[in-house]
Protein backbone atom coordinates (compact mmCIF):
# COMPACT_ATOMS: atom_id res chain seq x y z
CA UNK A 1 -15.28 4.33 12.43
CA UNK A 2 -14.82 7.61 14.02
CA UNK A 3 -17.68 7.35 16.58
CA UNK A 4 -16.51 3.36 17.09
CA UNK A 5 -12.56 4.52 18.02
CA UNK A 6 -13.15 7.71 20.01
CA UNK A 7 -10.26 7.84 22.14
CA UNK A 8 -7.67 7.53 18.70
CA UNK A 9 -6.21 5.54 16.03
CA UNK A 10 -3.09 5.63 14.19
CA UNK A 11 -1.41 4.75 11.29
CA UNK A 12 1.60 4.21 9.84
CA UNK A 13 3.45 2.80 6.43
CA UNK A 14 6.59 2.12 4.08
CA UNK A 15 5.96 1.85 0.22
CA UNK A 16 8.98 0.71 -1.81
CA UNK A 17 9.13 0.58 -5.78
CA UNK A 18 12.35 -0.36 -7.94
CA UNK A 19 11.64 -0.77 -12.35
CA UNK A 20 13.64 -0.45 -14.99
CA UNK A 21 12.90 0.77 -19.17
CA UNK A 22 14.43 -1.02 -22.15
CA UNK A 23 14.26 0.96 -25.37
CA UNK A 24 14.35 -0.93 -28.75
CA UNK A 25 13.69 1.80 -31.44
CA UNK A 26 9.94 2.76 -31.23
CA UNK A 27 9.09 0.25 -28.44
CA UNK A 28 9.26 0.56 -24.96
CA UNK A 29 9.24 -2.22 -22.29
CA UNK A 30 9.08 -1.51 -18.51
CA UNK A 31 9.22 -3.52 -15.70
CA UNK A 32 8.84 -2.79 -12.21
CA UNK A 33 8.14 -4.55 -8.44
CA UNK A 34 6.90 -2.72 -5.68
CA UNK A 35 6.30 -3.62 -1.58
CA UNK A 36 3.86 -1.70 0.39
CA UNK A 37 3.47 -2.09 3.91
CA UNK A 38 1.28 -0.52 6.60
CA UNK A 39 -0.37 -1.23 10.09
CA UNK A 40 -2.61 1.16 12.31
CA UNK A 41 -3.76 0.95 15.64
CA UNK A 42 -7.04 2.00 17.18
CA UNK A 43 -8.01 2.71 21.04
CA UNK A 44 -11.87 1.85 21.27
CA UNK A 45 -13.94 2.82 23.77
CA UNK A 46 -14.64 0.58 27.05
CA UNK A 47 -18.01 -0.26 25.71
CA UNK A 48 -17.41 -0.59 22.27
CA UNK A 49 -18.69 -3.74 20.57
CA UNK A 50 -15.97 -4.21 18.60
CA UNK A 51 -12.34 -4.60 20.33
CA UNK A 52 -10.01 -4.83 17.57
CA UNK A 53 -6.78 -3.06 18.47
CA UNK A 54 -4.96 -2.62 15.13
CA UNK A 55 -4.01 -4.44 11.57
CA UNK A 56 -1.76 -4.54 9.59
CA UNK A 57 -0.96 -5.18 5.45
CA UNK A 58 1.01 -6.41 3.12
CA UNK A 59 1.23 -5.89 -0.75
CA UNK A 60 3.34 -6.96 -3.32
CA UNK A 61 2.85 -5.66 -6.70
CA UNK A 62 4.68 -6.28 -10.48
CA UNK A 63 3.70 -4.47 -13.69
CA UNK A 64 4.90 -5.07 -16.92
CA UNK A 65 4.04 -2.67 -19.85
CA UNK A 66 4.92 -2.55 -23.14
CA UNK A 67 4.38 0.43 -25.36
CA UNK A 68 4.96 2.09 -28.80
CA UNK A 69 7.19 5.69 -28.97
CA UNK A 70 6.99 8.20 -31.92
């Protein structure tokens, strides 16, 4: 990648995460939801053989866990 986008790349991103705990005695629940989004850029070179300029991504995550507390 380096030698492919000579003349720079760049990158750039936003990651977001909201959860919440419920405690009932010993036992633990959690629950949480996350975004994550990014996008770069690259500059090839005139004679590159590949011409992609940039990309970007978008991921949505949710975890639930359950667990025991002593």
């Amino acid at each position: 990648m380096e030698q492919r986008y000579q003349l720079g790349t760049s990158v750039n991103g936003v990651h977001g995460a909201l959860g919440t705990v419920l405690h009932l005695g010993h036992f633990e629940a959690r629950l949480e939801g996350g975004l994550t989004l990014y996008s770069w850029t690259f500059k090839p070179a005139a004679d590159a053989a590949a011409k992609a300029k940039g990309g970007s991504d978008f991921i949505r995550n949710v975890t639930l866990g359950f667990g025991y507390v002593y």
